[in-house]
Protein backbone atom coordinates (compact mmCIF):
# COMPACT_ATOMS: atom_id res chain seq x y z
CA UNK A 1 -5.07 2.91 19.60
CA UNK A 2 -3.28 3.18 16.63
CA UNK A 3 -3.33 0.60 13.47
CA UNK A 4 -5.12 -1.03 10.39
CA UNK A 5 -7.77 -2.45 8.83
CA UNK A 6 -6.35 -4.31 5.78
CA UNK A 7 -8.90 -4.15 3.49
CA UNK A 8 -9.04 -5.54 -0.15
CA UNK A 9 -10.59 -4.54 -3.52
CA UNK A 10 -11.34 -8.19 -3.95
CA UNK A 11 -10.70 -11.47 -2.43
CA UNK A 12 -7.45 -12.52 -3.30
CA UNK A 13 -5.90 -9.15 -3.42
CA UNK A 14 -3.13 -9.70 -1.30
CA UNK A 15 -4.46 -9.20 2.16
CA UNK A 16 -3.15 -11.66 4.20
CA UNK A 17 0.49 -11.12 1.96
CA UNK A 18 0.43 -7.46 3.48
CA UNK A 19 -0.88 -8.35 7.27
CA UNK A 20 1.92 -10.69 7.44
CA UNK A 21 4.79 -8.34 6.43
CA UNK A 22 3.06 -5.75 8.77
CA UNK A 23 3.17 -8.46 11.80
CA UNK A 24 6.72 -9.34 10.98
CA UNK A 25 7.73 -5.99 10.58
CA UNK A 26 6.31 -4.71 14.59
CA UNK A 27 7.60 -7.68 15.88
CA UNK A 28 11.31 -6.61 14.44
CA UNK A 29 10.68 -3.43 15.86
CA UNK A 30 9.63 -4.92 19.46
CA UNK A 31 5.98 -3.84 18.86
CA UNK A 32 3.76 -5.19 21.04
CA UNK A 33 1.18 -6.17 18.07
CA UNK A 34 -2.06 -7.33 18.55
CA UNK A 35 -3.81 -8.84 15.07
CA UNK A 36 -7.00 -10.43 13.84
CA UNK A 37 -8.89 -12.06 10.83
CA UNK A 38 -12.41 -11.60 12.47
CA UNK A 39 -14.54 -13.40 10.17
CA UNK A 40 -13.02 -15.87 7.64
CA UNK A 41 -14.64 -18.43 5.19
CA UNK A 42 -13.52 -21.51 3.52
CA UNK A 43 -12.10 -23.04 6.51
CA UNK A 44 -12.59 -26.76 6.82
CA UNK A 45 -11.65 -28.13 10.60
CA UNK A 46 -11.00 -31.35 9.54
CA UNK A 47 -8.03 -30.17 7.34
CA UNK A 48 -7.45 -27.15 8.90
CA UNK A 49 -3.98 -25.61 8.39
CA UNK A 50 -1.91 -22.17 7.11
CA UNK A 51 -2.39 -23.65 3.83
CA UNK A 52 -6.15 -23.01 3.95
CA UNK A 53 -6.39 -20.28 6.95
CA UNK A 54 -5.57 -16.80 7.03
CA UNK A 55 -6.22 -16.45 10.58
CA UNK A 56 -3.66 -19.29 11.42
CA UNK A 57 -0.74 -17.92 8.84
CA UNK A 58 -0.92 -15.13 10.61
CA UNK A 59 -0.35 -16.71 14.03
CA UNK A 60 2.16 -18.82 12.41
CA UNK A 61 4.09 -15.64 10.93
CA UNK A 62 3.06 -13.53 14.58
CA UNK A 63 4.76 -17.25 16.25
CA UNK A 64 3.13 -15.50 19.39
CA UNK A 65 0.85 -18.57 20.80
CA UNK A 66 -2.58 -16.64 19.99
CA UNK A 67 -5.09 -18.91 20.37
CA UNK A 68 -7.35 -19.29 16.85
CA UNK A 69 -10.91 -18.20 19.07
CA UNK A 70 -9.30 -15.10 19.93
CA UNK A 71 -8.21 -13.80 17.05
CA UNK A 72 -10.59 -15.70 14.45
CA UNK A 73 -13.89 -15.94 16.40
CA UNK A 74 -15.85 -16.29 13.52
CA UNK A 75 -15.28 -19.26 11.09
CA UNK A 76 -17.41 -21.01 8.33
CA UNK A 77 -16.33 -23.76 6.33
CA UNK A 78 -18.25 -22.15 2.80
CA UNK A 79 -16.08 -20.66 0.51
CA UNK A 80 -18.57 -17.95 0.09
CA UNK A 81 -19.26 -14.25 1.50
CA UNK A 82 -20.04 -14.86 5.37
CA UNK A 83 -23.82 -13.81 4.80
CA UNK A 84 -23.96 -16.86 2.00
CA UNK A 85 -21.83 -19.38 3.96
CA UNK A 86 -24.29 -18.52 6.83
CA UNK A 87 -27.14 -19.06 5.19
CA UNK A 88 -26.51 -22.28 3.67
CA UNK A 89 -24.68 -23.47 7.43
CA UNK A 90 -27.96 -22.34 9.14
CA UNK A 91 -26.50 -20.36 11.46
CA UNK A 92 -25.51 -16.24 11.51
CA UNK A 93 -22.46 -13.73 12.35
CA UNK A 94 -22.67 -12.43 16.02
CA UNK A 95 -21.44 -9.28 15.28
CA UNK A 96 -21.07 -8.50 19.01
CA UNK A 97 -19.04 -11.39 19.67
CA UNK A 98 -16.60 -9.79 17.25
CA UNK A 99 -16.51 -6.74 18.63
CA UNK A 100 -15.90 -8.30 22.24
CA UNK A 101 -12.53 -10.05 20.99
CA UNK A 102 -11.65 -6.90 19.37
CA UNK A 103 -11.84 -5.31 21.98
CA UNK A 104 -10.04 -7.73 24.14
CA UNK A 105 -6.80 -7.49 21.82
CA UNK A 106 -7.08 -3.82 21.62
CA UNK A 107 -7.12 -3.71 25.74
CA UNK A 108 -3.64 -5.44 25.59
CA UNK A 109 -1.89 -4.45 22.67
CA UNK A 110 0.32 -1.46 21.69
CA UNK A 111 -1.04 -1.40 17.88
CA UNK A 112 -3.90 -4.16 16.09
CA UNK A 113 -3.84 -5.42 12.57
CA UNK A 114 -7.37 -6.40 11.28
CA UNK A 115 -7.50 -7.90 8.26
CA UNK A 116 -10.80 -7.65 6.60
CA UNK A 117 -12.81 -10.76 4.15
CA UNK A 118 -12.99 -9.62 0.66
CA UNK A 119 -14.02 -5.76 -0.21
CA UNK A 120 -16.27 -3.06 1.92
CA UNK A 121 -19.14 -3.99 0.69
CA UNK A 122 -19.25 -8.06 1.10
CA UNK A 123 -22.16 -8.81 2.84
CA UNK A 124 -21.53 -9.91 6.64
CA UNK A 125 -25.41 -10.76 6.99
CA UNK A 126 -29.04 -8.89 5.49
CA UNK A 127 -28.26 -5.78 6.40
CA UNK A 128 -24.71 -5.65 7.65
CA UNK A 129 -21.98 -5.18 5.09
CA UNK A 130 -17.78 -5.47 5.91
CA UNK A 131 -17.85 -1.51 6.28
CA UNK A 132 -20.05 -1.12 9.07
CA UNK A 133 -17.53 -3.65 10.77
CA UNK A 134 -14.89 -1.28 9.63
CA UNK A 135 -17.32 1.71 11.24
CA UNK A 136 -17.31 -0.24 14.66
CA UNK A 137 -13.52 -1.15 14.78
CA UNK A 138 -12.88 2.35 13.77
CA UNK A 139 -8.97 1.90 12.69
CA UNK A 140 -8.16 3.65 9.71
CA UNK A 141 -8.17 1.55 6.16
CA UNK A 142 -5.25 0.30 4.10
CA UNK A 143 -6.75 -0.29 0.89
CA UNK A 144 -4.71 -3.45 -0.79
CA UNK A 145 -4.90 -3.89 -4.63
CA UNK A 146 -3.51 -6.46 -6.51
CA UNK A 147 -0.92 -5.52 -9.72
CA UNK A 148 -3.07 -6.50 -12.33
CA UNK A 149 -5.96 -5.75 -14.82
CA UNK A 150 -9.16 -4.18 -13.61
CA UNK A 151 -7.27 -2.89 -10.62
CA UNK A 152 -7.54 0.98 -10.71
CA UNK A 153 -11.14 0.26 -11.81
CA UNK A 154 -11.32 -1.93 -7.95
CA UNK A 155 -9.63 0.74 -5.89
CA UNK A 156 -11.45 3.71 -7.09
CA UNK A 157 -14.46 1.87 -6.43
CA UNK A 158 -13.18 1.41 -2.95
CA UNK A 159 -12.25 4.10 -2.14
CA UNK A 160 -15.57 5.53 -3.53
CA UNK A 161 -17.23 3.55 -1.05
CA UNK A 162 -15.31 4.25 1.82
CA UNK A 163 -15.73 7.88 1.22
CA UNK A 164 -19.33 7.47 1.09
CA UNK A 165 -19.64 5.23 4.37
CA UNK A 166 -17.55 8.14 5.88
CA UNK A 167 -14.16 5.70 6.79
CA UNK A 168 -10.72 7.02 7.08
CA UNK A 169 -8.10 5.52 4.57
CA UNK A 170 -4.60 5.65 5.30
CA UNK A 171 -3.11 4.68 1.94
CA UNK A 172 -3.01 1.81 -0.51
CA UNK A 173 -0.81 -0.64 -0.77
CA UNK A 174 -0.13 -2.48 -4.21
CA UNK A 175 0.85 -5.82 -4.53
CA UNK A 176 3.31 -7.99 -7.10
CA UNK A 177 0.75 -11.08 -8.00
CA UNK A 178 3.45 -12.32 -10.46
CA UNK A 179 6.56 -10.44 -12.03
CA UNK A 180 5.54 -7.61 -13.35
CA UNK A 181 8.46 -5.99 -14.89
CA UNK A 182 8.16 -6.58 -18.34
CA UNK A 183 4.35 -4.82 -18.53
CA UNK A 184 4.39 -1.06 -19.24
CA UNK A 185 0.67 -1.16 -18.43
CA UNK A 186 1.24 -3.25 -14.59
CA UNK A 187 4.03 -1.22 -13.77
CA UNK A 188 2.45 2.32 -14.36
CA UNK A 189 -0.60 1.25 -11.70
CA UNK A 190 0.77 3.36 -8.80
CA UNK A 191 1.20 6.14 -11.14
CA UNK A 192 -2.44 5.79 -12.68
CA UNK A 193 -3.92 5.50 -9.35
CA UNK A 194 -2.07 8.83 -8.22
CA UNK A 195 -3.76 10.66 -11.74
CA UNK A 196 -7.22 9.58 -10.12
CA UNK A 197 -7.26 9.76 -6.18
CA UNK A 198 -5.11 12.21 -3.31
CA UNK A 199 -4.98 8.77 -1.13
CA UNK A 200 -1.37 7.89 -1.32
CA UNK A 201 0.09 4.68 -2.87
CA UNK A 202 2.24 3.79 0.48
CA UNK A 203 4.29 1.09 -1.34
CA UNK A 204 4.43 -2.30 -3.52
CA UNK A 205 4.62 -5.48 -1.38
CA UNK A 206 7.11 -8.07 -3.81
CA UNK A 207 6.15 -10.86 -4.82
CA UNK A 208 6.60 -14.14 -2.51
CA UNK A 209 6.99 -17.45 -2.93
CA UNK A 210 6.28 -20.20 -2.25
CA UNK A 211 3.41 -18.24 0.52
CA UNK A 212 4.66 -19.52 3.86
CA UNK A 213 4.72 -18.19 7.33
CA UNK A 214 8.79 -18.25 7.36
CA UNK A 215 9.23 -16.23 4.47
CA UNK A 216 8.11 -12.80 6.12
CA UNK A 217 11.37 -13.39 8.37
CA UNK A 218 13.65 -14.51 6.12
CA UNK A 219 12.70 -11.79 3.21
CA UNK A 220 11.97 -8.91 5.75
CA UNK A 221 14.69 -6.71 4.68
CA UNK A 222 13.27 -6.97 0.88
CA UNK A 223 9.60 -6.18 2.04
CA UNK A 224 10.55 -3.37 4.22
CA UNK A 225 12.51 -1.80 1.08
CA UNK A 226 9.57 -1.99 -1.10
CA UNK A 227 6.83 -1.16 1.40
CA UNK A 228 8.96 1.67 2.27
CA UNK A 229 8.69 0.25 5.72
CA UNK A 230 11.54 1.95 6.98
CA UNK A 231 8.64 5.32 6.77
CA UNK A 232 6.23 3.04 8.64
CA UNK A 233 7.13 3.71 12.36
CA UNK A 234 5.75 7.37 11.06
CA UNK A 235 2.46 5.69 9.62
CA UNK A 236 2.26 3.39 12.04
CA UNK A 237 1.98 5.77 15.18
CA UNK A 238 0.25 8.64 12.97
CA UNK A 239 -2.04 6.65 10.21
CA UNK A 240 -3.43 9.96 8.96
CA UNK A 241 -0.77 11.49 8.69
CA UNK A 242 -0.04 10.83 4.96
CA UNK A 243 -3.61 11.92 3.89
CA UNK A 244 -3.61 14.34 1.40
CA UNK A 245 -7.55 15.26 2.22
């Protein structure tokens, strides 16, 4: 099975911004893609839209019919790490569950998209952080940073962590929070990051808005040219392959 687990150095790195493209992109290509947001927090069902779930951009953006259960089986309404919104909504993560609808996309799907909550090391519950989720699924890791201050610090860290916890990382994938043009210091963060780690930068997803599930069609020729998409059927099919140890 070949494909991702979008992981961030933080919540609000971009994620769901780099998923999407990804989805949009395979579909272009006539990929038959499977995706997920397996655990997500901060949902509220009695306002519940794109506007305030990941899992349900995506299917907007995928426009495939997924049903929510299937590719979100885990939802909490606290805006917290899963292990905190689980303990204050008395009730806990079934990490098997999980895996089952993983594994129920993977069975049918030519690639899968996983896009993770937070960084590696949120807490899922006690003793189960993101990574051993990562461990389990066992797709290699996009690492997704966000152009701004304290970034190289955030994905040194995680890649630190994912070298410790053994997980594969494809590349890392910056993205435009704002327009970034006019600062020296923003713009030089691919370069920086190269001075530090052999883990490639892949690309720079622009930035978009306003966020909405029609933009990743109607801007996908400006997202492939700055994620270098047009080099992603390579990555895509061979994730490793652009590993430099």
């Amino acid at each position: 099975m070949s494909g991702f687990f979008i992981t961030g150095v933080d919540t609000g790195a971009g994620k769901t911004t780099v998923t999407a493209s990804l989805i949009a992109y395979c579909k272009r290509k006539g990929m038959h893609v499977g995706y997920m947001k397996p655990i997500e927090t901060g949902v509220d069902p009695e306002c519940y839209s794109s506007a305030n779930s990941d899992a349900q951009f995506l299917a907007e953006v995928a426009g495939d019919g997924a049903r929510i259960s299937d590719i979100c089986p885990v939802q909490l309404k606290t805006p917290a790490s899963p292990y905190q919104a689980c303990l204050i909504e008395g009730t806990a993560v079934d990490m098997e569950q999980v895996l089952r609808a993983y594994r129920k996309l993977e069975s049918e799907r030519e690639i899968m998209l996983v896009e993770g909550i937070g960084g590696l090391s949120v807490p899922i519950s006690r003793d189960r952080m993101l990574y051993h989720l990562v461990r389990e699924i066992a797709l290699p890791i996009l690492v997704v940073a966000p152009i701004r201050l304290g970034a190289l610090n955030h994905v040194l860290l995680t890649l630190r962590a994912a070298h410790e916890e053994k997980l594969a990382v494809a590349g890392i994938i910056l993205v435009d929070v704002g327009d970034v043009r006019g600062d020296p210091v923003l713009k030089d963060l691919g370069k920086m990051i190269a001075e530090f780690t052999p883990t490639p930068v892949l690309g720079t997803c622009p930035y978009l808005a306003p966020m909405a599930p029609e933009i990743f069609s109607e801007k996908l020729d400006f997202i492939t040219e700055m994620l270098n998409l047009n080099q992603a059927d390579n990555w895509l099919e061979h994730p490793l392959s652009h590993r430099d140890g």
